[in-house]
PDB file of N, CA and C in Angstrom:
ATOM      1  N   UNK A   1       0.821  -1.190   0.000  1.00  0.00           N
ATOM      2  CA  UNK A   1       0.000   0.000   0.000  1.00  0.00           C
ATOM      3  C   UNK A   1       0.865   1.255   0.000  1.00  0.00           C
ATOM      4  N   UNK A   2       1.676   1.162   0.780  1.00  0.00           N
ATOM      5  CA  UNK A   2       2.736   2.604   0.469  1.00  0.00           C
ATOM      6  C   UNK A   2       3.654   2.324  -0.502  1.00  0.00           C
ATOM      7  N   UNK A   3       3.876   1.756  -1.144  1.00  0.00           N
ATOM      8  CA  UNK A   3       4.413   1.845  -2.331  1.00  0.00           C
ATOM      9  C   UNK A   3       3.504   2.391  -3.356  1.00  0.00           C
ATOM     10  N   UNK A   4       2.561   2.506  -3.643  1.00  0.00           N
ATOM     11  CA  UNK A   4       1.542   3.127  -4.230  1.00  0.00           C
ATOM     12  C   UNK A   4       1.472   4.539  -3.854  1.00  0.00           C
ATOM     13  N   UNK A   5       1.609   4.838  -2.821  1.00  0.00           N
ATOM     14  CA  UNK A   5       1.626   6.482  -2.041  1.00  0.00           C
ATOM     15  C   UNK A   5       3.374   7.212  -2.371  1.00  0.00           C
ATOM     16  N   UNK A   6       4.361   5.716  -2.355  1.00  0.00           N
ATOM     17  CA  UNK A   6       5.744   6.465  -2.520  1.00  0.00           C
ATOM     18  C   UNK A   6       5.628   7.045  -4.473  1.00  0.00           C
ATOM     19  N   UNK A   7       5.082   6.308  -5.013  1.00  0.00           N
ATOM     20  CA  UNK A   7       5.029   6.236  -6.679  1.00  0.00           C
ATOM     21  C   UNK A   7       3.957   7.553  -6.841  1.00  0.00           C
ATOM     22  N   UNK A   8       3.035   7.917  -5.743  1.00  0.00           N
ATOM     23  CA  UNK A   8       2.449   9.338  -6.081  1.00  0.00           C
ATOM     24  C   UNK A   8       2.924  10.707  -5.742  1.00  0.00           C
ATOM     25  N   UNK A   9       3.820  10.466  -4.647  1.00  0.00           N
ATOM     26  CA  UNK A   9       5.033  11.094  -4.197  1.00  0.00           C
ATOM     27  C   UNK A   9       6.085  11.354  -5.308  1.00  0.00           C
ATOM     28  N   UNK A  10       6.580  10.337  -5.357  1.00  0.00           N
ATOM     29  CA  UNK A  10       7.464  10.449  -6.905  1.00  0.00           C
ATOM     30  C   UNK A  10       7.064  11.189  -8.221  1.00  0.00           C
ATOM     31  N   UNK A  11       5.524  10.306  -8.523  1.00  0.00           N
ATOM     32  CA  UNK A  11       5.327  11.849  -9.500  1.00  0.00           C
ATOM     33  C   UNK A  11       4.571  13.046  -9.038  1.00  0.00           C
ATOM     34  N   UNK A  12       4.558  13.117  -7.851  1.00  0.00           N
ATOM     35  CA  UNK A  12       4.573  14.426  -7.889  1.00  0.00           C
ATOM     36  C   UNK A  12       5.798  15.498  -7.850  1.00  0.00           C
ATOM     37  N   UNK A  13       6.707  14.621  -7.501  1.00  0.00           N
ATOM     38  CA  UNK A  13       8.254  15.770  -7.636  1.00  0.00           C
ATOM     39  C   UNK A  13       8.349  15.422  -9.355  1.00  0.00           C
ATOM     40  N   UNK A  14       8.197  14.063  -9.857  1.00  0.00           N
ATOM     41  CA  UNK A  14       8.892  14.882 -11.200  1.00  0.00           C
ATOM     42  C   UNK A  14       7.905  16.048 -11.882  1.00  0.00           C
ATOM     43  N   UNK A  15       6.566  16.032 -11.684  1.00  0.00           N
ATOM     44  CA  UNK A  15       5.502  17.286 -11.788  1.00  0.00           C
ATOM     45  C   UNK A  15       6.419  18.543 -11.457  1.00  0.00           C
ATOM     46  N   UNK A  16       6.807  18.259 -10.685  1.00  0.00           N
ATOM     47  CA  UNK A  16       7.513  19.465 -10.431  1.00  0.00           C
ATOM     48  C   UNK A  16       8.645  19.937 -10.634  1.00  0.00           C
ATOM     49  N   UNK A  17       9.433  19.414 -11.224  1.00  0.00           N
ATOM     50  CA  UNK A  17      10.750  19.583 -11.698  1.00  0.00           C
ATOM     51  C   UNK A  17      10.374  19.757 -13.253  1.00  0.00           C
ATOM     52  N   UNK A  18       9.270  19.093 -13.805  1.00  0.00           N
ATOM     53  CA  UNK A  18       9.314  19.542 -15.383  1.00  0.00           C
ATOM     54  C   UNK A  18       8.817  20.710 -15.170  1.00  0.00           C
ATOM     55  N   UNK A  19       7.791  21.235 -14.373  1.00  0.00           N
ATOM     56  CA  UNK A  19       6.787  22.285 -15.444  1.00  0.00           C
ATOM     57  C   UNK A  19       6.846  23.597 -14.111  1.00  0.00           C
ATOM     58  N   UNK A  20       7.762  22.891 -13.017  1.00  0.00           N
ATOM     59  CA  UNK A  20       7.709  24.385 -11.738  1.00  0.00           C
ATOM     60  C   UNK A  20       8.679  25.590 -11.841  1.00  0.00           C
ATOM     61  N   UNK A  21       9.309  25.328 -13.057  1.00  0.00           N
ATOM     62  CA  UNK A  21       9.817  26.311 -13.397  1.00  0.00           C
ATOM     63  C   UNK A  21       9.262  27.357 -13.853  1.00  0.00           C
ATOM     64  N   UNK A  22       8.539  27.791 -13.429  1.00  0.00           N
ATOM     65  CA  UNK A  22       7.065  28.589 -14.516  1.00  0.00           C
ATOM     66  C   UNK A  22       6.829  28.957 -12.628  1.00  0.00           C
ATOM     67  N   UNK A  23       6.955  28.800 -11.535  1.00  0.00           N
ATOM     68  CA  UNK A  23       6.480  28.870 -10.619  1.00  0.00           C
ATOM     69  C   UNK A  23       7.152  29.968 -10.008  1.00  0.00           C
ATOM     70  N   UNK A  24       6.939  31.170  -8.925  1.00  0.00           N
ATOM     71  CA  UNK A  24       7.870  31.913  -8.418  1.00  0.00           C
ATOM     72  C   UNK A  24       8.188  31.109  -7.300  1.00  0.00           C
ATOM     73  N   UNK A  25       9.521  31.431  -6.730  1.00  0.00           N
ATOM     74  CA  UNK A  25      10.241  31.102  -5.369  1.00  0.00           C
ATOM     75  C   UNK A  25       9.555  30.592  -4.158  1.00  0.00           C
ATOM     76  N   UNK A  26       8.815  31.361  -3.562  1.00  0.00           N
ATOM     77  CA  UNK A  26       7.967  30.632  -2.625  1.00  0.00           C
ATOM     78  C   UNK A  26       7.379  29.659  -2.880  1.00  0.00           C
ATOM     79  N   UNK A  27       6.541  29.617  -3.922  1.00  0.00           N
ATOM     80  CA  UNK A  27       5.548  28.278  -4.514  1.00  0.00           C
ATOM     81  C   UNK A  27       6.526  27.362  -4.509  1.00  0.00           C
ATOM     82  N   UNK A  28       7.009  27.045  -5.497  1.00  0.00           N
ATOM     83  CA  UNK A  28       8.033  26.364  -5.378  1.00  0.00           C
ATOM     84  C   UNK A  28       8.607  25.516  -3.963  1.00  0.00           C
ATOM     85  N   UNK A  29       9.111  26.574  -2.977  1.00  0.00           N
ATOM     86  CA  UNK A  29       9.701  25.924  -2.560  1.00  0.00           C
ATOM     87  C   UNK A  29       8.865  24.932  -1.116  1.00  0.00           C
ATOM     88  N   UNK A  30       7.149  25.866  -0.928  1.00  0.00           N
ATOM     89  CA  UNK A  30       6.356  25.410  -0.095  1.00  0.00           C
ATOM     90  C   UNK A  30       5.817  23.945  -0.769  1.00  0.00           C
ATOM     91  N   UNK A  31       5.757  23.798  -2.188  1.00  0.00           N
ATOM     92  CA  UNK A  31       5.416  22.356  -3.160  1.00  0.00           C
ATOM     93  C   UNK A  31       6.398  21.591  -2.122  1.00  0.00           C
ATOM     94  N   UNK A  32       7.837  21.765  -2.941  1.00  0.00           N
ATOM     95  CA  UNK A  32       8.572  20.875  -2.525  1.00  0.00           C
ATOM     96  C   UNK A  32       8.968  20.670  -0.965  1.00  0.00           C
ATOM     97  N   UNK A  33       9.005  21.211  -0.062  1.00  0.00           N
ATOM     98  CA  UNK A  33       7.948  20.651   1.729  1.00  0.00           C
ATOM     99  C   UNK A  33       7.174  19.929   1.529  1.00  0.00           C
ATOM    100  N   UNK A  34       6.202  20.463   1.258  1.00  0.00           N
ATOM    101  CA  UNK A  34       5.302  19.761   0.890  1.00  0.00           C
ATOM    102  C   UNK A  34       5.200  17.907   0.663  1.00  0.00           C
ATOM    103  N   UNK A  35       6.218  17.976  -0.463  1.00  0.00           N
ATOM    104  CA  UNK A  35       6.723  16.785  -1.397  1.00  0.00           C
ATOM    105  C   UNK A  35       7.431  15.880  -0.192  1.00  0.00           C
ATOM    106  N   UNK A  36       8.666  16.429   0.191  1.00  0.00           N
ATOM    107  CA  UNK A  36       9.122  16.184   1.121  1.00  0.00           C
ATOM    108  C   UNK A  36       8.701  15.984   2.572  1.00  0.00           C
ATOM    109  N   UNK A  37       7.678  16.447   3.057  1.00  0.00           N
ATOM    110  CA  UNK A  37       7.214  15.970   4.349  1.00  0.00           C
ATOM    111  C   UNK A  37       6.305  14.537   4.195  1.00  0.00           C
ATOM    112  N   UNK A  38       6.038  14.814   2.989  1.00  0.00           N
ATOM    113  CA  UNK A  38       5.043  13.205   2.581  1.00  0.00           C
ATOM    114  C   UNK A  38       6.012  12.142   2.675  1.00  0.00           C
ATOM    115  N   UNK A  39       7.164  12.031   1.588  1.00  0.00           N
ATOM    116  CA  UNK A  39       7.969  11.137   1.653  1.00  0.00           C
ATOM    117  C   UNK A  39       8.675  10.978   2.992  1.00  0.00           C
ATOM    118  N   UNK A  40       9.174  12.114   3.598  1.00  0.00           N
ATOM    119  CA  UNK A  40       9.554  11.523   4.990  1.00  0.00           C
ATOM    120  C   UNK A  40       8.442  10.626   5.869  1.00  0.00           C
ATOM    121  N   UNK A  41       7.415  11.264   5.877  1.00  0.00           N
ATOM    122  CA  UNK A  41       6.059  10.557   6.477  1.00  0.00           C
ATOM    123  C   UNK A  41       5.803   8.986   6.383  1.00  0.00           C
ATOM    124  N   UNK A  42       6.102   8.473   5.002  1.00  0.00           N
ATOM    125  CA  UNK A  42       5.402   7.552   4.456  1.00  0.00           C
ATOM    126  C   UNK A  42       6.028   5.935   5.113  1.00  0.00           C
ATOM    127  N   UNK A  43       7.313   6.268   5.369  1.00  0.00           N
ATOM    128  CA  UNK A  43       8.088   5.014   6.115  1.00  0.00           C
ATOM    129  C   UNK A  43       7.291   5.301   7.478  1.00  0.00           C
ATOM    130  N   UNK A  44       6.974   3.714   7.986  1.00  0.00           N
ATOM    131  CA  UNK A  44       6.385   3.569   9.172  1.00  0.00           C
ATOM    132  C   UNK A  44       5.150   3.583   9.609  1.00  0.00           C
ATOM    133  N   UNK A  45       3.916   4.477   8.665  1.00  0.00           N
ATOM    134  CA  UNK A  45       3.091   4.872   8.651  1.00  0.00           C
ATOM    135  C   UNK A  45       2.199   3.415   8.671  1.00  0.00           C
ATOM    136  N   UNK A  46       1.454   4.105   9.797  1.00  0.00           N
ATOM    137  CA  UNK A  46       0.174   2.485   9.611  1.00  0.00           C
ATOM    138  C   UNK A  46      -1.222   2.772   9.268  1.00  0.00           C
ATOM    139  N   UNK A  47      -2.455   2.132   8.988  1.00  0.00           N
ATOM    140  CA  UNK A  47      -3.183   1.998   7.992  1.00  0.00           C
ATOM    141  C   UNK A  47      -3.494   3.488   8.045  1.00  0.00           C
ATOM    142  N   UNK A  48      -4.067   3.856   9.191  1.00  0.00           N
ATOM    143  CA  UNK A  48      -4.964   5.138   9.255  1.00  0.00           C
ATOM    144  C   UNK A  48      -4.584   6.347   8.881  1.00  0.00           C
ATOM    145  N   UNK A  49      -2.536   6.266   9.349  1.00  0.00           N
ATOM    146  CA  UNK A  49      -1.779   7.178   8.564  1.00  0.00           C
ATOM    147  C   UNK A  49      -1.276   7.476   7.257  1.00  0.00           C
ATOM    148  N   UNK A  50      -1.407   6.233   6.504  1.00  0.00           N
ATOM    149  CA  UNK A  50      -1.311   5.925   5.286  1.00  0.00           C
ATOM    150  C   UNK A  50      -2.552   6.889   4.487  1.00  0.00           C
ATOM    151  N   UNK A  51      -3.604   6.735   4.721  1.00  0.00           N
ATOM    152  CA  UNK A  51      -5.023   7.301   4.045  1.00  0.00           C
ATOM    153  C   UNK A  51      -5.003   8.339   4.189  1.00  0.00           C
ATOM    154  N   UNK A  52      -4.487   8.763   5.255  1.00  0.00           N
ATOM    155  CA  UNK A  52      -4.650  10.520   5.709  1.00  0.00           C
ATOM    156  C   UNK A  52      -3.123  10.971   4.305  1.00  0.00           C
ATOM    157  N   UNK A  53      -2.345  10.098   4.672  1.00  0.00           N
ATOM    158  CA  UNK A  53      -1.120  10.532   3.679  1.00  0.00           C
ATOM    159  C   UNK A  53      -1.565  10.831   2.065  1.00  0.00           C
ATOM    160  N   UNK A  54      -1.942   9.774   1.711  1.00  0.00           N
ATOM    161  CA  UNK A  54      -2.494   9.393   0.673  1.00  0.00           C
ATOM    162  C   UNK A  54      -3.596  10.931  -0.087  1.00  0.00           C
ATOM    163  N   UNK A  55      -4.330  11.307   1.045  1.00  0.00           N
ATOM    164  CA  UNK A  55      -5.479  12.121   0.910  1.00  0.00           C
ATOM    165  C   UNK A  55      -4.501  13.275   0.857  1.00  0.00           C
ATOM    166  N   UNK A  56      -3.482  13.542   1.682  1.00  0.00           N
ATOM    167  CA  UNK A  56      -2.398  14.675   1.721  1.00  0.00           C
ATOM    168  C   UNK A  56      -1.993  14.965   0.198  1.00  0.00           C
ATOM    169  N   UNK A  57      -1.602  13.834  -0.487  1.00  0.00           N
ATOM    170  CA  UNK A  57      -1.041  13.578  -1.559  1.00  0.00           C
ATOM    171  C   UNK A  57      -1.509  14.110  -3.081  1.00  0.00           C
ATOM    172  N   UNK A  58      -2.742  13.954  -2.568  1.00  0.00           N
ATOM    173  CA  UNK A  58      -3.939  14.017  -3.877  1.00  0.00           C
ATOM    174  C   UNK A  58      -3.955  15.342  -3.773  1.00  0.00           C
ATOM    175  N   UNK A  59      -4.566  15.888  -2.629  1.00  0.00           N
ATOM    176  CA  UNK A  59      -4.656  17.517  -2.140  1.00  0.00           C
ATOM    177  C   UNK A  59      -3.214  18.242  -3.123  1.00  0.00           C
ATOM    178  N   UNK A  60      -1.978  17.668  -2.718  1.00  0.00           N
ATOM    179  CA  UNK A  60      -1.093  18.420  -3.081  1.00  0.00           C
ATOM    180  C   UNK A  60      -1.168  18.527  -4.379  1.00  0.00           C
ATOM    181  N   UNK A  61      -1.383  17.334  -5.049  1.00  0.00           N
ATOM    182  CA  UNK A  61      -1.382  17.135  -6.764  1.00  0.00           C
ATOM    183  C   UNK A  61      -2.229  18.285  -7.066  1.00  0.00           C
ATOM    184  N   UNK A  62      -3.551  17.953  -6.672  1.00  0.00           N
ATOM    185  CA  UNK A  62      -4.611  19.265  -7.000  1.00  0.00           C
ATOM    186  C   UNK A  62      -4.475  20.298  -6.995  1.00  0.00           C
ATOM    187  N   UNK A  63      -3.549  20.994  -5.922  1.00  0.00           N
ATOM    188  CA  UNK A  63      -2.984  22.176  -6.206  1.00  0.00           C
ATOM    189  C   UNK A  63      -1.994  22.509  -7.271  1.00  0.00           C
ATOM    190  N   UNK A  64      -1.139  21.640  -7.160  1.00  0.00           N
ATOM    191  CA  UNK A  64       0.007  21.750  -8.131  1.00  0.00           C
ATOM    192  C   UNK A  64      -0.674  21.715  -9.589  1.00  0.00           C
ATOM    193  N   UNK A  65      -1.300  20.813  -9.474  1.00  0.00           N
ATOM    194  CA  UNK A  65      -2.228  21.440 -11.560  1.00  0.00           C
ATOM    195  C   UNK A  65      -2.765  22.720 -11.428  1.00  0.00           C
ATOM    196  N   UNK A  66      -3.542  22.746 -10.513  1.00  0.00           N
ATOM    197  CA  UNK A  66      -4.703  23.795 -10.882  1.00  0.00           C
ATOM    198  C   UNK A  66      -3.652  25.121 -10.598  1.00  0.00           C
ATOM    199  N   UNK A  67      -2.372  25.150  -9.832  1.00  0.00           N
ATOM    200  CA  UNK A  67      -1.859  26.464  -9.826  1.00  0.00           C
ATOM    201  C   UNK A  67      -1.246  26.601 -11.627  1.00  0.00           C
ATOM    202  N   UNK A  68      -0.441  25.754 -11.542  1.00  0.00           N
ATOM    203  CA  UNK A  68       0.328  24.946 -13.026  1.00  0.00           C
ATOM    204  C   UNK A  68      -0.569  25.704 -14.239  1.00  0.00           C
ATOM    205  N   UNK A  69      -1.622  25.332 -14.234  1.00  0.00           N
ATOM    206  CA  UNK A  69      -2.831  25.210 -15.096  1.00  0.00           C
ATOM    207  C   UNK A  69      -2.435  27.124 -15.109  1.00  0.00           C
ATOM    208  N   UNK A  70      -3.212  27.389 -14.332  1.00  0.00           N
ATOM    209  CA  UNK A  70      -3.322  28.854 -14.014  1.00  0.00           C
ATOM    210  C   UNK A  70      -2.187  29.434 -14.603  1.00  0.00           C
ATOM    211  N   UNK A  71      -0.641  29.469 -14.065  1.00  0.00           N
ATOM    212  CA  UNK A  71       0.287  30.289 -14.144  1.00  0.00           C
ATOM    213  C   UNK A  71       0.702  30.079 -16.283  1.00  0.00           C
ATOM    214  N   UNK A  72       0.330  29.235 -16.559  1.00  0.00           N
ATOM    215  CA  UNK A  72       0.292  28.945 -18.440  1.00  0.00           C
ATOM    216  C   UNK A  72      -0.676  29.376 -18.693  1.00  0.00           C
ATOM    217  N   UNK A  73      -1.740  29.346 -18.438  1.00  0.00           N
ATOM    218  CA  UNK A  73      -2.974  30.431 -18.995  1.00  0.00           C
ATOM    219  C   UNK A  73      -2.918  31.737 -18.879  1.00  0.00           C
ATOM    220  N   UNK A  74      -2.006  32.405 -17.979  1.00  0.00           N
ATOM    221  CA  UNK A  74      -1.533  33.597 -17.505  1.00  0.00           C
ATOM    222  C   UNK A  74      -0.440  33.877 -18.982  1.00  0.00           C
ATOM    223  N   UNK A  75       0.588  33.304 -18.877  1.00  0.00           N
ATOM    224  CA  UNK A  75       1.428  33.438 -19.860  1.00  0.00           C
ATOM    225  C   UNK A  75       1.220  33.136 -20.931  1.00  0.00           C
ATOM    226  N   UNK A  76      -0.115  32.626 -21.680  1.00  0.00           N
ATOM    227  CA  UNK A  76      -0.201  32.336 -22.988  1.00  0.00           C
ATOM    228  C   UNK A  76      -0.603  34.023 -23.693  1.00  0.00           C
TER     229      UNK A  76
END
């Protein structure tokens, strides 16, 4: 089950290494916390923490498009 949560973790940093360049400094660097407090999280974690992680995970993705999304519609 957390291998499934480490592989959404994962793409969410490469999400962010292709297209966060388009992002200013802060964003950026609150994503990648972000990114990083999950993956530290995810070793050890048992069922109930896993789901809450998991739900963390999705949340973050969602932001990261819909800002993503935004900051290219800005610049087109």
């Amino acid at each position: 089950m957390s291998s499934d949560l480490k592989k959404l973790v994962d793409e969410l940093e490469v999400l962010l290494i292709e297209r966060g360049g388009s992002l200013d400094a802060p964003a950026r660097r609150e994503f990648e916390g972000q990114i990083e407090r999950l993956r530290t999280s995810i070793d050890g974690a048992d069922v109930v923490r896993t789901a809450w992680l998991r739900k963390e995970a999705l949340q973050t993705l969602a932001s990261l498009l819909s800002v993503l999304t935004n900051v290219i519609t800005l610049l087109k």
